[in-house]
N, C-alpha and C. Protein backbone atom coordinates (compact mmCIF):
# COMPACT_ATOMS: atom_id res chain seq x y z
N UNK A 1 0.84 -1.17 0.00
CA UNK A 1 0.00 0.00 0.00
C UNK A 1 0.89 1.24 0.00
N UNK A 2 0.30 2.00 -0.81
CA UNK A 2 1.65 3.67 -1.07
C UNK A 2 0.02 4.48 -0.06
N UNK A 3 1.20 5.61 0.51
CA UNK A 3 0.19 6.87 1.12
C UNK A 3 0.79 8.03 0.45
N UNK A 4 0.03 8.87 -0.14
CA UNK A 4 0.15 9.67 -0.84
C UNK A 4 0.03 11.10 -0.19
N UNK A 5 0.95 11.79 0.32
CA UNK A 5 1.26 12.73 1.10
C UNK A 5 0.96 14.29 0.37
N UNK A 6 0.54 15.04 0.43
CA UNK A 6 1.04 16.63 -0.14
C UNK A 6 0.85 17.59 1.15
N UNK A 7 2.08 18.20 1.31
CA UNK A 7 2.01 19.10 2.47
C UNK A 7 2.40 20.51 1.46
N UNK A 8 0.75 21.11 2.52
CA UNK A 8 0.82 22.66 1.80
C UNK A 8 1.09 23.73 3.16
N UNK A 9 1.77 24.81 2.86
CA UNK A 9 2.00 25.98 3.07
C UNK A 9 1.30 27.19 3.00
N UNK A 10 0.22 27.55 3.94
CA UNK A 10 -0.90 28.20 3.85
C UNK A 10 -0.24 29.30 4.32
N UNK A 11 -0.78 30.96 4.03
CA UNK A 11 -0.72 31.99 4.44
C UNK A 11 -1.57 31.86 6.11
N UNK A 12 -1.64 32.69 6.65
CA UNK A 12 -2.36 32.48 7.91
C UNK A 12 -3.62 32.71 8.11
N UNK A 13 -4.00 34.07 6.98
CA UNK A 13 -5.22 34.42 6.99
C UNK A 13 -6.02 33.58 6.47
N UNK A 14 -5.46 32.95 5.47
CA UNK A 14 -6.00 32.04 4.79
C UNK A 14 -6.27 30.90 5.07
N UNK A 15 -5.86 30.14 5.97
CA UNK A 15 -5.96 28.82 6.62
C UNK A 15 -7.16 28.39 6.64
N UNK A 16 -7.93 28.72 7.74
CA UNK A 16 -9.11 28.68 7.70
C UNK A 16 -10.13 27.68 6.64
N UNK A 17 -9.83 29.00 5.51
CA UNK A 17 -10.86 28.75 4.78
C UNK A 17 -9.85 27.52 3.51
N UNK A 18 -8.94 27.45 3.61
CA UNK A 18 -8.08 26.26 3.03
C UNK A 18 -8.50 24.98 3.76
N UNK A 19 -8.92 25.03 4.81
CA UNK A 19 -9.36 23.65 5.38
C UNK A 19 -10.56 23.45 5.08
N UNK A 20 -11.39 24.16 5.13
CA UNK A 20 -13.02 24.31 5.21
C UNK A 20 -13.01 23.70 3.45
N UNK A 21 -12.25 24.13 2.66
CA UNK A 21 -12.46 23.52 0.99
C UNK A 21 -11.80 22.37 0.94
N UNK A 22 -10.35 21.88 1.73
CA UNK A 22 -10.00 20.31 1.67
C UNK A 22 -11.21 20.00 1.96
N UNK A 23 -11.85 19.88 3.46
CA UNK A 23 -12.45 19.12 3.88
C UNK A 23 -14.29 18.56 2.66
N UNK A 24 -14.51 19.88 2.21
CA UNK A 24 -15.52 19.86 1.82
C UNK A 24 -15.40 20.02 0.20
N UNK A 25 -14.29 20.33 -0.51
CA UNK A 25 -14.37 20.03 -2.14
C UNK A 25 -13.36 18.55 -2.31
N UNK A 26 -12.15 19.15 -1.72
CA UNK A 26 -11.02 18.60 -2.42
C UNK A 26 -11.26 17.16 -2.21
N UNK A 27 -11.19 16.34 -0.58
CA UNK A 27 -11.21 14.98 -0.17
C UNK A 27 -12.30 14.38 -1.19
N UNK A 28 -13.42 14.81 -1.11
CA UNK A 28 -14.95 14.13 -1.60
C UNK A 28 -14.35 14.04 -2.96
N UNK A 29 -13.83 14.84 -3.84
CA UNK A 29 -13.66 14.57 -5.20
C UNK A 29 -12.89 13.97 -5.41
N UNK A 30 -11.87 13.94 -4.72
CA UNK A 30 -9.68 12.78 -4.78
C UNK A 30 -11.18 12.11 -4.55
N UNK A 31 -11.21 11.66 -4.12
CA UNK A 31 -11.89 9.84 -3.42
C UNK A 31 -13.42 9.42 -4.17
N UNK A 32 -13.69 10.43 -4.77
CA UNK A 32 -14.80 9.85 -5.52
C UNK A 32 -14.23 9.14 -6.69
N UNK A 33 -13.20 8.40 -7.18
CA UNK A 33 -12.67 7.84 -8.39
C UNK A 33 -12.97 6.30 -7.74
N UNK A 34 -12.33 6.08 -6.23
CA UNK A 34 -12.16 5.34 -5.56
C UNK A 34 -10.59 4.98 -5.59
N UNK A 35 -9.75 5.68 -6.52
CA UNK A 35 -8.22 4.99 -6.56
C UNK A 35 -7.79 5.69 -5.56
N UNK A 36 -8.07 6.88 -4.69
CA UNK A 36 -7.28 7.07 -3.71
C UNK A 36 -8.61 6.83 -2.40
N UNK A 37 -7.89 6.94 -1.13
CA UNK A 37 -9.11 6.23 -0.31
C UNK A 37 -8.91 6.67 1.44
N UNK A 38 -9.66 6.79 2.35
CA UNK A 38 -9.11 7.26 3.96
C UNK A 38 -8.28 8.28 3.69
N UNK A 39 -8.87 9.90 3.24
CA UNK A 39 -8.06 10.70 2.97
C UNK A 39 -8.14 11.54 4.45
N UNK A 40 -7.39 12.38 4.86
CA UNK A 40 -7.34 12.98 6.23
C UNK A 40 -6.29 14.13 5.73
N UNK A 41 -7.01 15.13 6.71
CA UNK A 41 -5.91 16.45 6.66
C UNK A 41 -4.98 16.85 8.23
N UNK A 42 -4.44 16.88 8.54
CA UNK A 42 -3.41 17.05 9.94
C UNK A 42 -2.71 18.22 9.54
N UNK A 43 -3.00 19.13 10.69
CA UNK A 43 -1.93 19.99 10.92
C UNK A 43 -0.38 19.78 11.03
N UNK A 44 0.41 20.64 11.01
CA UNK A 44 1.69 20.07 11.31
C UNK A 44 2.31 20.99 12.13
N UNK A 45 3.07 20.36 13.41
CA UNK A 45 3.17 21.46 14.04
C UNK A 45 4.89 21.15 14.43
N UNK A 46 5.24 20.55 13.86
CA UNK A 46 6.94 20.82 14.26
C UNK A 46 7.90 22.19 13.35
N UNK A 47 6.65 22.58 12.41
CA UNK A 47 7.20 23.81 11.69
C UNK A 47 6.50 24.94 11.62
N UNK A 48 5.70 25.86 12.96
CA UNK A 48 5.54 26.55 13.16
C UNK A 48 5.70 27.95 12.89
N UNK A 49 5.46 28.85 12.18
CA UNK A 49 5.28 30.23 11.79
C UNK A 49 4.55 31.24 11.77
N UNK A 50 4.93 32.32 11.96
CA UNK A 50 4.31 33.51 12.65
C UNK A 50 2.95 33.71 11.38
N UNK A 51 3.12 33.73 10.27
CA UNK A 51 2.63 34.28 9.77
C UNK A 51 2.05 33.35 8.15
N UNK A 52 1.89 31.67 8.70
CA UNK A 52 1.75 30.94 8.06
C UNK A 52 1.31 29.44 8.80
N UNK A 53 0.51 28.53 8.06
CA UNK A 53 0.41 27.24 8.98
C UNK A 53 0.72 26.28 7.57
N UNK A 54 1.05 24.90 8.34
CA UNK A 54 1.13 23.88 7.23
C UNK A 54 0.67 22.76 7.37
N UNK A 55 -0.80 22.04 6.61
CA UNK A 55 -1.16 21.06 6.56
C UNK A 55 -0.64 19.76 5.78
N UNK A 56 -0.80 18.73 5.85
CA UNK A 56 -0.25 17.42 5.58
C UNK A 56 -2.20 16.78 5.13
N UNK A 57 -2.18 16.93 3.60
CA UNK A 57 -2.94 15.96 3.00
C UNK A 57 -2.52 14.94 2.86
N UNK A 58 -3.24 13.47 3.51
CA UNK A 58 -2.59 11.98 2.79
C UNK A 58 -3.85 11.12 2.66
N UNK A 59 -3.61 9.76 1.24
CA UNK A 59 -4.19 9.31 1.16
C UNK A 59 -3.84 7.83 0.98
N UNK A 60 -4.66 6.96 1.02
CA UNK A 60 -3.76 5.32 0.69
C UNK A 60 -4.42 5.56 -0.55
N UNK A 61 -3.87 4.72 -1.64
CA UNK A 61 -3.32 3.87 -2.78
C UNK A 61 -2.94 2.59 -2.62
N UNK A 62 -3.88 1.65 -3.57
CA UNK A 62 -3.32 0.32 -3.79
C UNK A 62 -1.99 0.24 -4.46
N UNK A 63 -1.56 0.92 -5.31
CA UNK A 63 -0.20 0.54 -6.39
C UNK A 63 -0.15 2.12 -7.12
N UNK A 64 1.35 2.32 -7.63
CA UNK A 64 1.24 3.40 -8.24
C UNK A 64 0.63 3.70 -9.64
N UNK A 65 0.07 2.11 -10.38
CA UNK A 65 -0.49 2.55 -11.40
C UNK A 65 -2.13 3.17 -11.03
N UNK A 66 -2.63 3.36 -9.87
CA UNK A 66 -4.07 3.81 -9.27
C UNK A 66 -3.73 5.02 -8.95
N UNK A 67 -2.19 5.44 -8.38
CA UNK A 67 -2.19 6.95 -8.36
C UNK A 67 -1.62 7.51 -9.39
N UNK A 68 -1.22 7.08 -10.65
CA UNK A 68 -0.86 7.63 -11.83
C UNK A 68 -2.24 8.00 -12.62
N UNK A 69 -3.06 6.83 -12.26
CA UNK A 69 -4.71 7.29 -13.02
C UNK A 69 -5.36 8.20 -12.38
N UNK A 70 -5.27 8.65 -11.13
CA UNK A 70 -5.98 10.03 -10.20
C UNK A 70 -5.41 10.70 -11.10
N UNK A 71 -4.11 10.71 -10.87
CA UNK A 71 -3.36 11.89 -11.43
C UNK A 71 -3.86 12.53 -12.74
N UNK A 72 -3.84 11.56 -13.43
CA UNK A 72 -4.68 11.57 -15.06
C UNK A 72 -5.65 12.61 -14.99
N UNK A 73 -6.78 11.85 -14.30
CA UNK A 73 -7.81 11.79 -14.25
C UNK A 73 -8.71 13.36 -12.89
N UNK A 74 -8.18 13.10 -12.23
CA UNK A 74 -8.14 13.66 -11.46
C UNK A 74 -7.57 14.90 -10.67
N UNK A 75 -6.67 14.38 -10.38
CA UNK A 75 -5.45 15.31 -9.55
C UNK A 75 -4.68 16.61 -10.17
N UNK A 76 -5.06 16.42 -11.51
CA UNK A 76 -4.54 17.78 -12.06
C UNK A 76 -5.88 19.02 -11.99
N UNK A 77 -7.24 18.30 -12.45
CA UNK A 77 -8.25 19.18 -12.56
C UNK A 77 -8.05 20.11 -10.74
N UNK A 78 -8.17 19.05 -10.24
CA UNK A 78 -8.11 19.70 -8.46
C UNK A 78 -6.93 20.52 -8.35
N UNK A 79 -5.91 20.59 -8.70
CA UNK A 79 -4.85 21.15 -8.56
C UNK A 79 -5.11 22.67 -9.21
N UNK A 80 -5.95 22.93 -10.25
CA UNK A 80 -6.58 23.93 -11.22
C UNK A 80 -6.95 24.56 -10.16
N UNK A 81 -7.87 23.90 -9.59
CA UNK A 81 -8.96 24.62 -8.80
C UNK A 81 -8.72 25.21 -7.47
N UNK A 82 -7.70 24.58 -6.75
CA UNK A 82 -6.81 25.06 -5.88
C UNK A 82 -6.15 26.24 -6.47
N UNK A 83 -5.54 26.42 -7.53
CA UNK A 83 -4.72 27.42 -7.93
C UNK A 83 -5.53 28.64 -7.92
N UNK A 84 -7.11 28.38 -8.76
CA UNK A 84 -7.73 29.23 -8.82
C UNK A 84 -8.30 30.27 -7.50
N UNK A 85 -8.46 29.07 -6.28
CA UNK A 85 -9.34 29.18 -5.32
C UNK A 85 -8.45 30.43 -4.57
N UNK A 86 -6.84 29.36 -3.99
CA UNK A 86 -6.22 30.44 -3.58
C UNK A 86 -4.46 31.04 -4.10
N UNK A 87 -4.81 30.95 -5.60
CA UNK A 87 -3.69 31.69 -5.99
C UNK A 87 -2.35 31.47 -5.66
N UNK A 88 -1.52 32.49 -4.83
CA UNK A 88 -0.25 32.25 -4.81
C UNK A 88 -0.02 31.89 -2.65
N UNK A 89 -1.14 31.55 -2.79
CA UNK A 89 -1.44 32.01 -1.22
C UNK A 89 -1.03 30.75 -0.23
N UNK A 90 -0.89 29.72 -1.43
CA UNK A 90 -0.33 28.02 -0.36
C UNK A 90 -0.03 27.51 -1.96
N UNK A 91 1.53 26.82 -1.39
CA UNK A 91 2.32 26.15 -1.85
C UNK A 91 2.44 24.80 -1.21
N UNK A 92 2.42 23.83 -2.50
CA UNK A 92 2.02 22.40 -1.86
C UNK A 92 3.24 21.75 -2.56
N UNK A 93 3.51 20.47 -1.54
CA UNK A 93 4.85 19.66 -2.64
C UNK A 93 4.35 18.11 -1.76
N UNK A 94 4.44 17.18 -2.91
CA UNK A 94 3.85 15.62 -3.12
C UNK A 94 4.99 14.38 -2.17
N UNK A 95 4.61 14.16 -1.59
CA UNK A 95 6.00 12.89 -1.24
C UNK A 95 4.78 11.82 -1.36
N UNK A 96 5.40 10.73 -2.01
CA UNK A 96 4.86 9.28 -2.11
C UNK A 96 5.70 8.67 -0.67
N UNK A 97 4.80 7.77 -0.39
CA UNK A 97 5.20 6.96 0.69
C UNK A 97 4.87 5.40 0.42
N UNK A 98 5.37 4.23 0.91
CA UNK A 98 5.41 2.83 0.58
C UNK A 98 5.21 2.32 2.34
N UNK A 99 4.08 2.08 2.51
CA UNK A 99 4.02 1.26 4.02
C UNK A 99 4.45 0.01 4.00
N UNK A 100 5.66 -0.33 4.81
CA UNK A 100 6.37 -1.60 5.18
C UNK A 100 6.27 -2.32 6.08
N UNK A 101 5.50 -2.01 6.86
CA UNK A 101 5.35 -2.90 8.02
C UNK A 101 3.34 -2.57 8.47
């Protein structure tokens, strides 16, 4: 099983309402394909800033050919819409993960 990580970089003012749209656009649509699945958003708090917060989106994946087809399929349109929603205002970067035990 891969977990599919993206940790974003929210402005502060903005936070807020960056969670309020994971929770209520972004998750429901990643997971309506069914290739990604148990999506959850977590704060992160070992990198703390005055004037910024940073969440940790992750999701499981059976194999990477199921998160190459989100991606397709999916994960770019959402990525649009994020850009649109909040601009230059949170910066996100992807780590794949492989659960081993």
């Amino acid at each position: 099983m891969l977990i599919y990580n993206t940790t974003y970089h929210v402005e502060l003012d903005d936070a807020r309402n960056f969670v309020i749209w994971l929770h209520e656009c972004y998750l429901p649509q990643a997971e309506q394909s069914g290739e990604l699945r148990n999506g959850r958003i977590l704060r992160i708090l070992s990198h703390m800033e005055q004037d910024s917060e940073c969440f940790s989106v992750q999701f499981e994946a059976d194999d990477s050919a199921a998160l190459h087809r989100w991606h397709t399929h999916t994960g770019g349109r959402l990525n649009e819409e994020l850009m649109k929603v909040f601009k230059d205002k949170v910066l996100g970067f992807p780590t794949l993960m492989e659960v081993i035990q």
